[in-house]
Protein backbone atom coordinates (compact mmCIF):
# COMPACT_ATOMS: atom_id res chain seq x y z
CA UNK A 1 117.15 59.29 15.67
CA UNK A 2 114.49 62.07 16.11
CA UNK A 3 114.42 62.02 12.19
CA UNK A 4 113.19 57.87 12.18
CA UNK A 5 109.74 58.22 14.35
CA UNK A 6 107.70 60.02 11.93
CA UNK A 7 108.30 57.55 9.23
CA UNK A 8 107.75 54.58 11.30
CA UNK A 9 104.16 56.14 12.35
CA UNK A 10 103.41 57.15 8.74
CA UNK A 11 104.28 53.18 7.52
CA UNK A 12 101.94 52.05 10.42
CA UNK A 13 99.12 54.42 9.48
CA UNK A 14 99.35 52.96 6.01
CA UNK A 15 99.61 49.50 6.93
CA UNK A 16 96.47 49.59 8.84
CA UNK A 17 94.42 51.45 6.37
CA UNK A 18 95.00 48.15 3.49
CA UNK A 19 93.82 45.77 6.27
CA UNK A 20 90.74 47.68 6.98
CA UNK A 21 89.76 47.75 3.27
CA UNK A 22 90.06 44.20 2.37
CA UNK A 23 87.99 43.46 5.47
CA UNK A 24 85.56 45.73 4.62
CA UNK A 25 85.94 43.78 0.84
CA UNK A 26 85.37 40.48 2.69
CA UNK A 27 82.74 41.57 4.36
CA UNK A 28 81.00 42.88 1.56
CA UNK A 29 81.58 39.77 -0.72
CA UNK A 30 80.10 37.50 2.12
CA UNK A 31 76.75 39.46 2.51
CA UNK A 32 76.44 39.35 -1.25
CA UNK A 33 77.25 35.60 -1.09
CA UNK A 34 74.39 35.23 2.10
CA UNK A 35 72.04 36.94 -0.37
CA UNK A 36 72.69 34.66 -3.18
CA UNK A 37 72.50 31.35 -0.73
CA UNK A 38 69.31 33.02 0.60
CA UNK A 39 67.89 33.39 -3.01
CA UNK A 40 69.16 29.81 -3.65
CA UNK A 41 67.44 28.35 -0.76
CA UNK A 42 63.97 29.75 -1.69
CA UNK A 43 64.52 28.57 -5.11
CA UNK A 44 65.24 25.29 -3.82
CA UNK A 45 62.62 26.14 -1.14
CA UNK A 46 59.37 26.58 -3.80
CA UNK A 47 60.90 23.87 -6.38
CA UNK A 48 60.16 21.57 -3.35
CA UNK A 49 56.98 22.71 -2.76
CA UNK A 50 56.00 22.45 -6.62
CA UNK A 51 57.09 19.51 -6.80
CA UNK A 52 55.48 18.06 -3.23
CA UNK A 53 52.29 19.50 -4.92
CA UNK A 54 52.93 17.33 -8.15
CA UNK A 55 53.27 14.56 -6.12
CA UNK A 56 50.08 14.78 -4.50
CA UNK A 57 48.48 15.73 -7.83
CA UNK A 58 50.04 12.60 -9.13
CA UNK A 59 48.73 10.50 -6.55
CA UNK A 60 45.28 11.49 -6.47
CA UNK A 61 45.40 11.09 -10.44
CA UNK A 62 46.56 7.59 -9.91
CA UNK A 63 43.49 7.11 -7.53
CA UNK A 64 41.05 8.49 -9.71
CA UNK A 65 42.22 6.40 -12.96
CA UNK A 66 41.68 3.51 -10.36
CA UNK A 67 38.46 4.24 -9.47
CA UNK A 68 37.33 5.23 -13.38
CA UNK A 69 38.63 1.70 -13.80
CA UNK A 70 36.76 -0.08 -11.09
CA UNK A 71 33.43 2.07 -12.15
CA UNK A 72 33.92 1.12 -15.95
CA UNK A 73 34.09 -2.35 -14.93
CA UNK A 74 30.95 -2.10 -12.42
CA UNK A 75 29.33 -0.40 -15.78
CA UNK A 76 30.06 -3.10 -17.87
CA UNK A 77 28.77 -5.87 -15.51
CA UNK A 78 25.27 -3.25 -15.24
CA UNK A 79 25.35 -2.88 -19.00
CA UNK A 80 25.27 -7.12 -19.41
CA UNK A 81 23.05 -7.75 -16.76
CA UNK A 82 20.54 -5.26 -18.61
CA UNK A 83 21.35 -6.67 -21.85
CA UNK A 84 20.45 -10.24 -20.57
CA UNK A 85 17.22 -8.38 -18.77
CA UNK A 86 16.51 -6.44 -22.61
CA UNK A 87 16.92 -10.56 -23.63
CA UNK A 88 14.18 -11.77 -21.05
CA UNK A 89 11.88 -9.08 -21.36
CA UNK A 90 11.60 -9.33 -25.07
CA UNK A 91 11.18 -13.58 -24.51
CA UNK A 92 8.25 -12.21 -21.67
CA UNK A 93 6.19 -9.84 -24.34
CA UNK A 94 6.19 -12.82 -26.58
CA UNK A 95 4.98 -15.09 -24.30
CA UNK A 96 2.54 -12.92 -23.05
CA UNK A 97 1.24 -12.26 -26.56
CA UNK A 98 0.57 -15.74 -26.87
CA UNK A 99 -1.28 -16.15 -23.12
CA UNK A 100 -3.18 -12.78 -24.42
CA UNK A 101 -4.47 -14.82 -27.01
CA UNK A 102 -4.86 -17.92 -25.20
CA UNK A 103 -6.92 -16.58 -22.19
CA UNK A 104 -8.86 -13.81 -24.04
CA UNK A 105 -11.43 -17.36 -25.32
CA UNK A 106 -11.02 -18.48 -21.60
CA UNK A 107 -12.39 -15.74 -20.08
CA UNK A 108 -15.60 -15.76 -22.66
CA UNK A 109 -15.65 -19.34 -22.06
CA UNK A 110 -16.01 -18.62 -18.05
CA UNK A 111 -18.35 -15.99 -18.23
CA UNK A 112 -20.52 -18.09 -20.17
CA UNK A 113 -20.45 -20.89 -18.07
CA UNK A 114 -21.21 -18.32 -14.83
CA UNK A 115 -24.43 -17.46 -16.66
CA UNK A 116 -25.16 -21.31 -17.26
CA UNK A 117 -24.61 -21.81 -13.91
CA UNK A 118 -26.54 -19.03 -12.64
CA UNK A 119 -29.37 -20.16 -14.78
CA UNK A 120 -29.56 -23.31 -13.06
CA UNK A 121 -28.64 -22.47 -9.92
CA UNK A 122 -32.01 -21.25 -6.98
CA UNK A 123 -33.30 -17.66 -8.20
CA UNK A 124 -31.67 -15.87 -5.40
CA UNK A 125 -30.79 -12.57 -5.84
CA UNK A 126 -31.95 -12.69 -9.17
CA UNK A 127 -31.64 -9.32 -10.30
CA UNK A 128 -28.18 -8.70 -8.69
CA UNK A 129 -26.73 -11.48 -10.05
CA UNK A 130 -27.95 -10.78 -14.02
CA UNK A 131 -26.44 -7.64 -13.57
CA UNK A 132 -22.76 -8.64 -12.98
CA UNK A 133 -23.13 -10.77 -15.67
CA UNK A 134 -24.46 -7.91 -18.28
CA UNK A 135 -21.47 -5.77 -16.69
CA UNK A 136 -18.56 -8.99 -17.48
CA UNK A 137 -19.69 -9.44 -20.51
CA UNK A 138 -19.71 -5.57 -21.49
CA UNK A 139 -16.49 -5.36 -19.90
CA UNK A 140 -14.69 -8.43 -21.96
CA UNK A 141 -15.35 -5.93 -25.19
CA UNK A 142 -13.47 -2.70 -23.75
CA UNK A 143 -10.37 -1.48 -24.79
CA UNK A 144 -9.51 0.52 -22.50
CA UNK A 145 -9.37 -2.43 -19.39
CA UNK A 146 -6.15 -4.38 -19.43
CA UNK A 147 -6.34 -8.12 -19.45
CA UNK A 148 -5.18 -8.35 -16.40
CA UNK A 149 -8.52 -6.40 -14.91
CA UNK A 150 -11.26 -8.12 -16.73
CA UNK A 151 -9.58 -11.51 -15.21
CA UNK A 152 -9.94 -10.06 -11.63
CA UNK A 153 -13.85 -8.80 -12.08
CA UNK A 154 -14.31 -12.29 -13.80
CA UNK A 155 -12.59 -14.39 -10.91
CA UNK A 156 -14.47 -11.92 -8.61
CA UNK A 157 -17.92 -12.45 -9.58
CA UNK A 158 -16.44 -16.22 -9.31
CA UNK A 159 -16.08 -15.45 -5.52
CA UNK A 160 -19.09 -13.86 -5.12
CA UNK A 161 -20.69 -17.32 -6.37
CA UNK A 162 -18.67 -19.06 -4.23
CA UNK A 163 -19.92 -17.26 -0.90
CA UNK A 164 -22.99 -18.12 -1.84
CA UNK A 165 -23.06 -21.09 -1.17
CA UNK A 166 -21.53 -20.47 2.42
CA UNK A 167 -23.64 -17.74 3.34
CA UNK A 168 -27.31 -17.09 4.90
CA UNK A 169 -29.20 -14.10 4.20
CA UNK A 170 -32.56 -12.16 3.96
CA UNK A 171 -34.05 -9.69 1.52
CA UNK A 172 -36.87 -8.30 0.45
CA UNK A 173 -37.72 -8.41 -3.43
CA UNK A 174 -41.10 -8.77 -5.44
CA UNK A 175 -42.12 -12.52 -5.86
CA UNK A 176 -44.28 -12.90 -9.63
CA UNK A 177 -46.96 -16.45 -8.83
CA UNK A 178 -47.53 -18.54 -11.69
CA UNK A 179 -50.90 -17.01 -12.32
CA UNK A 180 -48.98 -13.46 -13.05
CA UNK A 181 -49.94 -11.79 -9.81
CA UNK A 182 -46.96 -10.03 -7.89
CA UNK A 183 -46.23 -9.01 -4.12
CA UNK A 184 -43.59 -8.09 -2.18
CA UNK A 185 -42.34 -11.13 0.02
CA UNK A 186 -39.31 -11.61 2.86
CA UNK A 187 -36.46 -14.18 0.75
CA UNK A 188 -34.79 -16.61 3.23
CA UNK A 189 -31.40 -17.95 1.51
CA UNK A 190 -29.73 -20.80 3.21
CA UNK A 191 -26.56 -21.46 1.43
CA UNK A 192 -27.84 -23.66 -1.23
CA UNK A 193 -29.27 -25.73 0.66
CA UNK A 194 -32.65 -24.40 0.57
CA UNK A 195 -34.58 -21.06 -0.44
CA UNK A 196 -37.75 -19.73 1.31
CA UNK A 197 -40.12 -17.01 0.59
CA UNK A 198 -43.01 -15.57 3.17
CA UNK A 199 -45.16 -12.92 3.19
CA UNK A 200 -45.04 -9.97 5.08
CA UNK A 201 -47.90 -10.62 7.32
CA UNK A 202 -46.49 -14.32 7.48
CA UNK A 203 -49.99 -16.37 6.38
CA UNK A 204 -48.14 -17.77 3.48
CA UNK A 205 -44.41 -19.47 3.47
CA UNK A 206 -42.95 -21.29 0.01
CA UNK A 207 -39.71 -23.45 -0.96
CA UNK A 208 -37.93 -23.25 -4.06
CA UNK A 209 -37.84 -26.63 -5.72
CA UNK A 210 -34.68 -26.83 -7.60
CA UNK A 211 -35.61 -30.18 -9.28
CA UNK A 212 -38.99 -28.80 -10.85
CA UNK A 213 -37.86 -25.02 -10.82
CA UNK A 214 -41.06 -23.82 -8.88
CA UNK A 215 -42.19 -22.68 -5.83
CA UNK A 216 -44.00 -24.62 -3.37
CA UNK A 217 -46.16 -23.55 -0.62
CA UNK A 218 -45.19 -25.68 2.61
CA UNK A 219 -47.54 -26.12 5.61
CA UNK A 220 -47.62 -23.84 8.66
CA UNK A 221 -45.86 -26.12 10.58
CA UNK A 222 -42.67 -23.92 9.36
CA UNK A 223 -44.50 -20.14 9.67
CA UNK A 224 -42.58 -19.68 12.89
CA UNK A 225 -39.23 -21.63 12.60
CA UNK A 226 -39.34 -19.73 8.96
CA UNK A 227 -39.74 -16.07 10.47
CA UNK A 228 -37.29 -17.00 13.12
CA UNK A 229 -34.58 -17.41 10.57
CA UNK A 230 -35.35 -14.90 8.52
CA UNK A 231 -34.55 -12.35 11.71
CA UNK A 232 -31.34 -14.54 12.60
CA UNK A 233 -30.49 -13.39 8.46
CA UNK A 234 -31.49 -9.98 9.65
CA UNK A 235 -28.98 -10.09 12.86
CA UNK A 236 -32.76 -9.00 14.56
CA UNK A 237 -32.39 -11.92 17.14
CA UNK A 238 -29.38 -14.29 18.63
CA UNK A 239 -28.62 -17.35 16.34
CA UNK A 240 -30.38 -20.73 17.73
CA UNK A 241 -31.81 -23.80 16.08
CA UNK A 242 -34.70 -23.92 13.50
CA UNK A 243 -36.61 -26.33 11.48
CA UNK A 244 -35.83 -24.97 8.19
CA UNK A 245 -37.74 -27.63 4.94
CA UNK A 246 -35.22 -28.82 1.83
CA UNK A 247 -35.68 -31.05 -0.53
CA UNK A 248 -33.98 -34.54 -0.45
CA UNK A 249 -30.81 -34.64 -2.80
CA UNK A 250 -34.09 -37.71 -5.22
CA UNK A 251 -35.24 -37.56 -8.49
CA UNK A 252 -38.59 -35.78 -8.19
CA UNK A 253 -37.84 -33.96 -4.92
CA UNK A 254 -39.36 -34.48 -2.15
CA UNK A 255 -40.01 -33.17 1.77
């Protein structure tokens, strides 16, 4: 019997030696196997990513090829509407060719009947009024004024007419007598209803006749009602009722 322990304790020894080993082998092979899983999971890990982020890509590619196709179709209804606009603008030039040539003889035609008219019409503002003329009709020849300008001045000068006739004002200007002498005299312009003259220290007072296209000296029953208007023209005194002489709308004109 004391010859059996020794062996017993040597087959233990070597017993638990193998079981250590292959536990140590097992653990071993399971840490390399944690490793690979790990490695496998970021793989996984980063193809999901990638391909999250191709997703999104995708996506907003879709999105842009739908907006490209919403602004090439905005871009094609723009590029007809200015074809249709290149359409009407060409029909406009060659219309306004032809009112170019049309109302290039109508606005001779209407300055020459503002000088007619002018001619006929009670000397006032004589000078003023020759001078827009001279300036329409050296302004119908220019180049370098648009149509479009030379029928303003033209409908302007119109206006000017116009007031007139609506209007009552004093000046001073040189009044020439039949018999060729000259001297400075107050103008009285009531609309066109009638046109006065006096002289500055009052002794004389004359009315335009427009029927014989002359002045006439009037009596000195008007030297005061005469003055008075010509300071109402003046804004020198408050407006107020005056015996102004015109001519009756007769053959021959008379008082």
């Amino acid at each position: 019997m004391k010859l059996a322990i020794p062996f017993l304790i040597l087959i233990s020894i070597s017993s638990y030696s193998a079981s250590g080993d292959k536990a140590k082998a097992v653990v071993k092979e399971d840490k390399v196997n944690l490793k690979m899983a790990q490695a496998s999971q970021k793989k996984i890990d980063a193809v999901a990513d990638k391909t999250q982020e191709l997703l999104q890509t995708y996506r907003q590619t879709l999105k842009q090829i739908d907006n490209a196709k919403k602004y090439n179709a905005q871009l094609r209804e723009m590029i007809k509407t200015q074809e249709e606009e290149k359409v009407s603008i060409r029909a406009q030039i060659v219309q306004l060719k032809d009112t170019a040539k049309g109302i290039i003889p109508l606005m001779v035609d209407m300055v020459k009947n503002l000088k007619a008219f002018v001619d006929l019409d009670i000397p006032m503002h004589k000078a003023e009024r020759a001078k827009r003329i001279e300036n329409l009709d050296k302004l119908l020849v220019r180049a370098d004024v648009s149509t479009s300008e030379k029928f303003r001045r033209i409908l302007e000068a119109y206006q000017v007419e116009n007031d007139y006739g609506r209007t009552m004002d004093s000046y001073k200007d040189i009044l020439k007598k039949e018999d060729g002498t000259e001297m400075t005299v107050d103008y009285l312009q009531i609309g066109r209803v009638a046109f006065l003259y006096q002289t500055l220290d009052g002794n004389e007072t004359g009315l335009w006749d427009k029927e014989a296209k002359k002045w006439v000296e009037i009596g000195s029953e008007y030297k005061k009602s005469t003055r008075e208007a010509i300071k109402m023209a003046n804004k020198q005194t408050a407006p107020q009722l005056v015996k102004i002489p015109v001519f009756a709308p007769t053959t021959g004109g008379t008082l």
